[in-house]
N, C-alpha and C. Protein backbone atom coordinates (compact mmCIF):
# COMPACT_ATOMS: atom_id res chain seq x y z
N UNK A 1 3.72 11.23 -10.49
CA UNK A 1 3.38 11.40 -11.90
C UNK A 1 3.01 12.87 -12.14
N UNK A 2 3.66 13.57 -13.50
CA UNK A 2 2.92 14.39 -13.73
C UNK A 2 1.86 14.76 -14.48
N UNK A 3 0.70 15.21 -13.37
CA UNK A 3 -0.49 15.19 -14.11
C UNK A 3 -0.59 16.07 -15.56
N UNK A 4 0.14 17.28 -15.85
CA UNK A 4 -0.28 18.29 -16.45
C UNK A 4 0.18 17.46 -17.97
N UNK A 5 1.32 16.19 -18.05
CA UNK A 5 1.30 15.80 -19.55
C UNK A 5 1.77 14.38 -19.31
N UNK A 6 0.97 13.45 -19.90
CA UNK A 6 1.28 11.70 -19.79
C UNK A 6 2.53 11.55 -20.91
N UNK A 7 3.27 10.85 -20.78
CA UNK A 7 3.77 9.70 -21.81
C UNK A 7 3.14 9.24 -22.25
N UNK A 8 2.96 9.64 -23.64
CA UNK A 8 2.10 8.18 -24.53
C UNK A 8 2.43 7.05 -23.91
N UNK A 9 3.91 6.49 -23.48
CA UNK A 9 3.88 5.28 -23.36
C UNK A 9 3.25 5.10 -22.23
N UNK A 10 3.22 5.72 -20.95
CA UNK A 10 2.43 5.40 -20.00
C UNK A 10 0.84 5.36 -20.47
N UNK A 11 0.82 5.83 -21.08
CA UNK A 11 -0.95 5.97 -21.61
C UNK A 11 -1.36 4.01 -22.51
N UNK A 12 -0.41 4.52 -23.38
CA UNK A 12 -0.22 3.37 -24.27
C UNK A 12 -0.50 1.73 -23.30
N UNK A 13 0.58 1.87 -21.96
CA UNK A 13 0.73 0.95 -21.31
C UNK A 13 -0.49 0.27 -20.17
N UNK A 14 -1.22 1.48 -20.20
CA UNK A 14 -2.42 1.15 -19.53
C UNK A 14 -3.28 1.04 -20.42
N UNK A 15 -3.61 1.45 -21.24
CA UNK A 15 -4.65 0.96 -22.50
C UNK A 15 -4.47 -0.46 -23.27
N UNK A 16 -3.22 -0.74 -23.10
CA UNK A 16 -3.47 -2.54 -23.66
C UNK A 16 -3.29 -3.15 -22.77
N UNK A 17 -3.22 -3.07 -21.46
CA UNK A 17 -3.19 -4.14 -20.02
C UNK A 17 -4.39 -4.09 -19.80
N UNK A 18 -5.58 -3.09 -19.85
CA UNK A 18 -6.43 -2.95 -18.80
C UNK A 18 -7.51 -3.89 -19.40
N UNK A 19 -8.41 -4.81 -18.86
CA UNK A 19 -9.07 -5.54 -19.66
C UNK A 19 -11.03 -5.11 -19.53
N UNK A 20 -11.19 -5.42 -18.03
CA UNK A 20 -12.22 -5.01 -17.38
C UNK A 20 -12.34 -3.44 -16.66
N UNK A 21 -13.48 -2.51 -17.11
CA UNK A 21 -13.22 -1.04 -17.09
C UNK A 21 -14.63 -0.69 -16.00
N UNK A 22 -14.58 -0.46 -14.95
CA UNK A 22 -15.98 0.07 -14.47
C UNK A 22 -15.82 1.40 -15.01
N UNK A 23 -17.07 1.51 -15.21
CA UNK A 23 -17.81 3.45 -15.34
C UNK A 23 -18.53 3.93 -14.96
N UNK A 24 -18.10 4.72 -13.85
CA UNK A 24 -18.95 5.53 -13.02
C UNK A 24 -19.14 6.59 -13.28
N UNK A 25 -20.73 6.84 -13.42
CA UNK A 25 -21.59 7.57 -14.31
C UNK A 25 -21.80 7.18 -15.25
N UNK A 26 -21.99 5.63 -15.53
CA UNK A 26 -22.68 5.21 -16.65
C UNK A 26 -24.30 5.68 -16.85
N UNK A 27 -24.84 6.00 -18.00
CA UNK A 27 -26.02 6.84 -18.46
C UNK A 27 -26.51 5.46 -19.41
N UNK A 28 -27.85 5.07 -19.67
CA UNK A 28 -28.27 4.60 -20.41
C UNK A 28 -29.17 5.69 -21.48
N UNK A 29 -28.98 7.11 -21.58
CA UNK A 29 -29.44 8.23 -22.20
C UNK A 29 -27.99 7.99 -23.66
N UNK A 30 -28.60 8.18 -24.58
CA UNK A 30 -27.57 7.87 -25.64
C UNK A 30 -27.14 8.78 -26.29
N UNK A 31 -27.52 9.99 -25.66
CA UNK A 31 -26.84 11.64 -26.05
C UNK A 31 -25.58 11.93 -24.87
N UNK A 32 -25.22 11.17 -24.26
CA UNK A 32 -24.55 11.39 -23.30
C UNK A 32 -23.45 10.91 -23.64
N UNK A 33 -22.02 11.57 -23.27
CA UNK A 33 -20.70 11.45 -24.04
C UNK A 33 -20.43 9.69 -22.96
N UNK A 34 -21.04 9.71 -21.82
CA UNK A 34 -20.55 8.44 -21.39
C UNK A 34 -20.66 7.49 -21.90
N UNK A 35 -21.78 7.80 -22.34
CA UNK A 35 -22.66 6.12 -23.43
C UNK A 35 -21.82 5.91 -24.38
N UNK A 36 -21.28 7.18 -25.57
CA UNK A 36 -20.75 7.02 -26.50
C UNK A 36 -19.29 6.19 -26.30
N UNK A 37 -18.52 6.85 -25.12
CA UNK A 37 -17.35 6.06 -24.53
C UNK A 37 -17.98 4.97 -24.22
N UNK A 38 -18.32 4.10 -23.80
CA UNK A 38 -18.83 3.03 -23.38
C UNK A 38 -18.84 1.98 -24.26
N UNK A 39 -19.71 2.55 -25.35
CA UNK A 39 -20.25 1.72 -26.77
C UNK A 39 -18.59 1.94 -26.97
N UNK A 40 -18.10 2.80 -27.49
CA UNK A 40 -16.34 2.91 -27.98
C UNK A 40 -15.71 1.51 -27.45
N UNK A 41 -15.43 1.77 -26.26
CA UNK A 41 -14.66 0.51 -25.51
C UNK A 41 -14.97 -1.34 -25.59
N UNK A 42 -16.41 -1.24 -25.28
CA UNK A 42 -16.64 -2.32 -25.60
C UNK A 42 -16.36 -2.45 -27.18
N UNK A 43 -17.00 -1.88 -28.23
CA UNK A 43 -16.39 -2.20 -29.27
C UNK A 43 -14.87 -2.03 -29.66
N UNK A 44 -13.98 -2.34 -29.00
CA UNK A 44 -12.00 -2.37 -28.96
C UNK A 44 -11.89 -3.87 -27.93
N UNK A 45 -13.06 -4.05 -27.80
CA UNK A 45 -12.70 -5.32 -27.02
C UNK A 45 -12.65 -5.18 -25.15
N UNK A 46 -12.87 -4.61 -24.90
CA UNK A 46 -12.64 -4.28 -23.12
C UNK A 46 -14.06 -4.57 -22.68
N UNK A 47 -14.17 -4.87 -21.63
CA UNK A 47 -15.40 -5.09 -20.57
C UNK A 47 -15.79 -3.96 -19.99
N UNK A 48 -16.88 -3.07 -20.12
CA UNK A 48 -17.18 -2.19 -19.69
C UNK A 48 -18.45 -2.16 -18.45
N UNK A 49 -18.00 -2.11 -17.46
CA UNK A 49 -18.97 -2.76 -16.22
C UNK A 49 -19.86 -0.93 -15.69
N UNK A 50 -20.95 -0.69 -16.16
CA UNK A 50 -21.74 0.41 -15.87
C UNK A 50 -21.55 0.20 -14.56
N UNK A 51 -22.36 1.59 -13.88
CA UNK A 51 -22.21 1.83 -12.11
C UNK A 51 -22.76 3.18 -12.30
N UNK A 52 -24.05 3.05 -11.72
CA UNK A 52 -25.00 4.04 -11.62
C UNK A 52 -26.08 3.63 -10.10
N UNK A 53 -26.45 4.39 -9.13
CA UNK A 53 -27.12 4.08 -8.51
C UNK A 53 -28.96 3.94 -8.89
N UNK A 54 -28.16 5.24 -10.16
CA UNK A 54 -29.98 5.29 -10.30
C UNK A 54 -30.44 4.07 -11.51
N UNK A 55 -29.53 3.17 -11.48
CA UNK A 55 -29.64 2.20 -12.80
C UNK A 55 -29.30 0.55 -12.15
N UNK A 56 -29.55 0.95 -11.05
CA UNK A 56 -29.24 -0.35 -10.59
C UNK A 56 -30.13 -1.54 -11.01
N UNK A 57 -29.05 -2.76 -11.70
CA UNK A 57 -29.67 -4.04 -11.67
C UNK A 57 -30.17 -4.13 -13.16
N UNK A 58 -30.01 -3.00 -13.74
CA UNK A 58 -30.42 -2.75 -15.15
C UNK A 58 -29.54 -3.25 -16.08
N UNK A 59 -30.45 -3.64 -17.48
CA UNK A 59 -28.69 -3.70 -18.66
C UNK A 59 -28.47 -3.07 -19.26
N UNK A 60 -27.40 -2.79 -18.93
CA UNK A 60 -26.72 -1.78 -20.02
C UNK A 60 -25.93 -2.16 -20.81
N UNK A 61 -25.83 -2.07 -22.36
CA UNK A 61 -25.00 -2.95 -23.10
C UNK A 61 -24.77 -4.13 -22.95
N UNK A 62 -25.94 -4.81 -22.48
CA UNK A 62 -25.73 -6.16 -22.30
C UNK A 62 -25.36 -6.38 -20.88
N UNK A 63 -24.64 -5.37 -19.87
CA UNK A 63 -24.04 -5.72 -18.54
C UNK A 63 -24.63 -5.04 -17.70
N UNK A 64 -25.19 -6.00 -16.55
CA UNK A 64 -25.64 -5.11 -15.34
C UNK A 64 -25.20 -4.27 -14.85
N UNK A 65 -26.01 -3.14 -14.29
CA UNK A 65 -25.65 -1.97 -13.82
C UNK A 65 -24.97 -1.94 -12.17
N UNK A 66 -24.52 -1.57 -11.72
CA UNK A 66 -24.07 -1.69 -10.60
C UNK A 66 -24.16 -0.49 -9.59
N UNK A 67 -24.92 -0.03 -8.38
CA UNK A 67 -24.63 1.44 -7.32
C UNK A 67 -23.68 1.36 -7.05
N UNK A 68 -22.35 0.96 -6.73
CA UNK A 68 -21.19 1.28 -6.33
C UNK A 68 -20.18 0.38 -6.91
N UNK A 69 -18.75 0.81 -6.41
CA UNK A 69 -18.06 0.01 -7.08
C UNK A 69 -17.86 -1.46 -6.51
N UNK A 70 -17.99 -1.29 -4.92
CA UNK A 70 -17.96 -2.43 -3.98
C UNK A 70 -18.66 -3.29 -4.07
N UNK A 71 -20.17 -3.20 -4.67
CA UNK A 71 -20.80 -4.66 -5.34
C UNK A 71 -20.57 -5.33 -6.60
N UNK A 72 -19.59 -4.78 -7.14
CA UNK A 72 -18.56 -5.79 -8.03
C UNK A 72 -18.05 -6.57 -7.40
N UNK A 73 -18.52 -7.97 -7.87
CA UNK A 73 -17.86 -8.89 -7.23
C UNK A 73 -16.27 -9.62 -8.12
N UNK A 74 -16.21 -8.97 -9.65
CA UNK A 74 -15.12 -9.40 -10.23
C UNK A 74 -13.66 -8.26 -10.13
N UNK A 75 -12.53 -8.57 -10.59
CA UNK A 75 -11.48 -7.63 -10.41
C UNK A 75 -11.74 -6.56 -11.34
N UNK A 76 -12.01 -5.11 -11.07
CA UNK A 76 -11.92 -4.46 -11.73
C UNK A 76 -10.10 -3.89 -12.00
N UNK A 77 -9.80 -3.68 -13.51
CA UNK A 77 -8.62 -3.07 -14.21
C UNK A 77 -8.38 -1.86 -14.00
N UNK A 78 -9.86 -0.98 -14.51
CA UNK A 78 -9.47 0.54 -14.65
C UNK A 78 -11.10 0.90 -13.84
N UNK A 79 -10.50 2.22 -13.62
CA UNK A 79 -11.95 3.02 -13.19
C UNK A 79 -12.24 4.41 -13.95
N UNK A 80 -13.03 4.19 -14.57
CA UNK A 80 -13.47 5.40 -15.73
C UNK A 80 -14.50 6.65 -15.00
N UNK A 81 -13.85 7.57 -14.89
CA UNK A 81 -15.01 8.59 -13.86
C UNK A 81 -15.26 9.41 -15.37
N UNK A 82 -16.96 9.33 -14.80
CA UNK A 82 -17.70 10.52 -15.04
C UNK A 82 -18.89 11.17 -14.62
N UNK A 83 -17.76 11.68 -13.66
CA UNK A 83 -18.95 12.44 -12.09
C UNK A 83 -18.29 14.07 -12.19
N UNK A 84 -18.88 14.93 -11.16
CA UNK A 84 -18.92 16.35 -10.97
C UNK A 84 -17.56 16.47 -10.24
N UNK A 85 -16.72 17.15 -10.71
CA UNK A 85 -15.66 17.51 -9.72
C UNK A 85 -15.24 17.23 -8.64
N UNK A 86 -16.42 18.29 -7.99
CA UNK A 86 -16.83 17.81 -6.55
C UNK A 86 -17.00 16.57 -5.52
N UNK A 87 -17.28 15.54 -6.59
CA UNK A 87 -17.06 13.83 -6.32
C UNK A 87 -16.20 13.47 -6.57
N UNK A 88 -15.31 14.16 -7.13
CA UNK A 88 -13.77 13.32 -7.06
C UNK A 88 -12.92 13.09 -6.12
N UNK A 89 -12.91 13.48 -4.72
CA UNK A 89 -12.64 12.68 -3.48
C UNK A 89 -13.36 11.59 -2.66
N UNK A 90 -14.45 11.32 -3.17
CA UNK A 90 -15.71 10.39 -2.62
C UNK A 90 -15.27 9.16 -3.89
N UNK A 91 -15.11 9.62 -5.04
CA UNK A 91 -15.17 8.39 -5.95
C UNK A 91 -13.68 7.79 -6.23
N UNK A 92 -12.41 8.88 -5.85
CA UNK A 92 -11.63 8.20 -5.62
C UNK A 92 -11.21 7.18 -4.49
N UNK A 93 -11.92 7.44 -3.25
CA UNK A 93 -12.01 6.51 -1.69
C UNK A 93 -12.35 5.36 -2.20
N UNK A 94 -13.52 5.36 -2.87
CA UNK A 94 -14.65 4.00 -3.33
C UNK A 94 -13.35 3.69 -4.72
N UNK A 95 -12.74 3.96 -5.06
CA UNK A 95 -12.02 2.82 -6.12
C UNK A 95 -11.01 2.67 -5.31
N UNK A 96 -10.01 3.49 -4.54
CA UNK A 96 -8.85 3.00 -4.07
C UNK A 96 -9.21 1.71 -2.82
N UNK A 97 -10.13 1.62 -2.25
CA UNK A 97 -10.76 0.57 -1.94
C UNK A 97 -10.63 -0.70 -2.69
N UNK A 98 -11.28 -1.15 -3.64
CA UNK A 98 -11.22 -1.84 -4.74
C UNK A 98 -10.32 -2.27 -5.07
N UNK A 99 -9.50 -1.51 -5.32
CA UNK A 99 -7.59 -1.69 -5.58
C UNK A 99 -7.34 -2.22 -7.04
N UNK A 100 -7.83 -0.86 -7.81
CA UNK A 100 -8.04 -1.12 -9.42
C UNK A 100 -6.20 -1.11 -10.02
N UNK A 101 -5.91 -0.92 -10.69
CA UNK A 101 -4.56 -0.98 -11.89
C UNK A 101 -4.31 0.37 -11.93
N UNK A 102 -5.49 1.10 -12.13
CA UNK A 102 -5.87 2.51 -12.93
C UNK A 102 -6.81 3.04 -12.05
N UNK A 103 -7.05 4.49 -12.36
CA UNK A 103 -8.16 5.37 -11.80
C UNK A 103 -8.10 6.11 -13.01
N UNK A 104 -9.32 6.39 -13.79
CA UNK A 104 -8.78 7.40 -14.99
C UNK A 104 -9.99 8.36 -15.12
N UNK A 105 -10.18 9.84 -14.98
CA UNK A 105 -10.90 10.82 -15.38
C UNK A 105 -11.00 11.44 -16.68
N UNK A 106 -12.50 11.60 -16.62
CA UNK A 106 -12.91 11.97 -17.65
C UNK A 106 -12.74 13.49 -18.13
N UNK A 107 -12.52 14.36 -19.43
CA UNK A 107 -12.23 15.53 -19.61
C UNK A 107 -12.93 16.63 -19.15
N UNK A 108 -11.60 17.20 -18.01
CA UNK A 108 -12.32 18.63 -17.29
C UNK A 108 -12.02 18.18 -15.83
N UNK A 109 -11.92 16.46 -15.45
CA UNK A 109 -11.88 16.27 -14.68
C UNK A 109 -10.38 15.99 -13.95
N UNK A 110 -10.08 16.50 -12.60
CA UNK A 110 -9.05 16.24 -12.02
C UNK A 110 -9.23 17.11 -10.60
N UNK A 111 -8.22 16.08 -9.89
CA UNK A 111 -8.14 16.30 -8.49
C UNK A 111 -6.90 15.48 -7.73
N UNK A 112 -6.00 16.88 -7.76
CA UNK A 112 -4.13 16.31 -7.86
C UNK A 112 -4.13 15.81 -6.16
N UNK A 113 -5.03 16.48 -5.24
CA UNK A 113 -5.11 15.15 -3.76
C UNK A 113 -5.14 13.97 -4.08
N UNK A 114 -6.77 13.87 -4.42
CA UNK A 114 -6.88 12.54 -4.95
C UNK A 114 -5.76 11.77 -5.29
N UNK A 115 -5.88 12.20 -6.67
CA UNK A 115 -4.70 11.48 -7.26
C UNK A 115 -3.56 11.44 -6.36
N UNK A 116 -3.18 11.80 -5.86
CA UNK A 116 -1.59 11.47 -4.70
C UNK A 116 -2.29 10.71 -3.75
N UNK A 117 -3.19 10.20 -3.29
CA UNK A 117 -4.07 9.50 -2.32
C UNK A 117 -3.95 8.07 -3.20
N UNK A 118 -3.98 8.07 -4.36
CA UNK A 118 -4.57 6.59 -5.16
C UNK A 118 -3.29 6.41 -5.56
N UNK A 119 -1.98 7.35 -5.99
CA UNK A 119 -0.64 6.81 -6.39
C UNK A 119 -0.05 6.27 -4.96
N UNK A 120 -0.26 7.02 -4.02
CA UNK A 120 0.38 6.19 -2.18
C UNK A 120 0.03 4.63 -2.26
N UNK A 121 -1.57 4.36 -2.88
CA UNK A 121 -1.87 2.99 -3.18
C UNK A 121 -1.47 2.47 -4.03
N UNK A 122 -0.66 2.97 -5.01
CA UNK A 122 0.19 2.31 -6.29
C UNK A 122 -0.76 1.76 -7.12
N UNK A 123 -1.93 3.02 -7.04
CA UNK A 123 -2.44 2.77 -8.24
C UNK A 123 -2.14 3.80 -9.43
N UNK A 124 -2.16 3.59 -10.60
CA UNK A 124 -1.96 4.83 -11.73
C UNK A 124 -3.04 5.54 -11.51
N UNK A 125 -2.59 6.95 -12.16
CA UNK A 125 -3.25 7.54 -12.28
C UNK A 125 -3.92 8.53 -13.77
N UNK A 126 -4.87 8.63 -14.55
CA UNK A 126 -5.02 9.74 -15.57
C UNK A 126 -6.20 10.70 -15.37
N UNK A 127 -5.91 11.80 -15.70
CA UNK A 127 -6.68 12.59 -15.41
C UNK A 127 -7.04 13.61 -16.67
N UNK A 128 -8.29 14.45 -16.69
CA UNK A 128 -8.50 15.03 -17.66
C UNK A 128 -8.11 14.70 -19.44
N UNK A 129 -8.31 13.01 -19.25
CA UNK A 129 -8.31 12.48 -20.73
C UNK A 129 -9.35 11.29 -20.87
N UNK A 130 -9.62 11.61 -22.27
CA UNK A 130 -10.80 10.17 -22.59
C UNK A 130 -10.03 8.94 -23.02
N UNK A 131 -10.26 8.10 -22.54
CA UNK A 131 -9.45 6.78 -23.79
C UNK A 131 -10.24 6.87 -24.75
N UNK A 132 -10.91 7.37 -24.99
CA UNK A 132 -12.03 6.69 -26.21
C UNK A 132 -11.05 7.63 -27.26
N UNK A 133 -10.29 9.02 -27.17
CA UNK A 133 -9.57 9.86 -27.98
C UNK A 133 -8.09 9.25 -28.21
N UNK A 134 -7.78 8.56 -26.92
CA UNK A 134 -6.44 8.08 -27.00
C UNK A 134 -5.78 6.72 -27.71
N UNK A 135 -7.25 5.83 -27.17
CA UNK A 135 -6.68 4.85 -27.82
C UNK A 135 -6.71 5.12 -29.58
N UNK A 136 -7.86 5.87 -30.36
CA UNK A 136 -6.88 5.75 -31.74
C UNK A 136 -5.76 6.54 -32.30
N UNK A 137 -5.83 7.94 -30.96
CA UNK A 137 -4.61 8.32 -31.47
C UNK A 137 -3.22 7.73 -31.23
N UNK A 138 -3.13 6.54 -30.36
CA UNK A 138 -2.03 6.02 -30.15
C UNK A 138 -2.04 5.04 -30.90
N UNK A 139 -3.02 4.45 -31.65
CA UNK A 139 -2.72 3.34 -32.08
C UNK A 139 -3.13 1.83 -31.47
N UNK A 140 -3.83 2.14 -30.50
CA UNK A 140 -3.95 0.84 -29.85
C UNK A 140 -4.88 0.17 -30.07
């Protein structure tokens, strides 16, 4: 895939399949662009499963918080990062594990190893885009 520009339709195609979304770096701070994505998604209808270590066991939007992705015990769809750069080989290991649909980064974020590490697993990949921007500019 090339990272530097999606197909809407590939974009498109993962935004109405994906049902259940973990987010890593979920914030219960409500100045924080994660929260705002969060609240976004769940309100379009998607399951938004928080994952914070420092929030563990907590609710967030109604859904427990989770330290990693591995104590999800349901199928996660997509994986929503919003971590430091620098964690983007640690947080891609911990989802390609999992064996999500999707891996998708948040804006600013990307890491084209990674990502060729999680497409070998045939998982998709997006990088340096929000859904929370995409899904209304596509329409979905």
């Amino acid at each position: 895939m090339n990272h530097d520009n999606y197909p809407d339709s590939y974009l498109k195609d993962i935004l109405t399949t994906v049902k259940t979304i973990a987010v890593i770096g979920a914030s219960d701070d409500e100045t924080r662009p994660v929260y705002g994505v969060m609240r976004f998604l769940q309100s379009r209808g998607y399951r938004v499963i928080p994952v914070n270590p420092r929030l563990i066991g907590k609710k967030l939007m109604g859904e427990t918080v989770y330290g990693a992705l591995g104590d999800i015990a349901e199928k996660i769809d997509m994986v929503d990062v919003f971590r430091r750069k620098e964690d983007l080989p640690m947080v891609f290991d911990d989802a390609i594990a999992i064996a999500p649909a999707v891996i998708w980064t948040q804006l600013g974020l990307r890491d084209d190893a990674a990502a060729a590490k999680a497409e070998s697993a045939g998982i998709k990949v997006v990088m340096n885009h929000c859904p929370a921007i995409e899904i209304p500019r596509l329409g979905v």
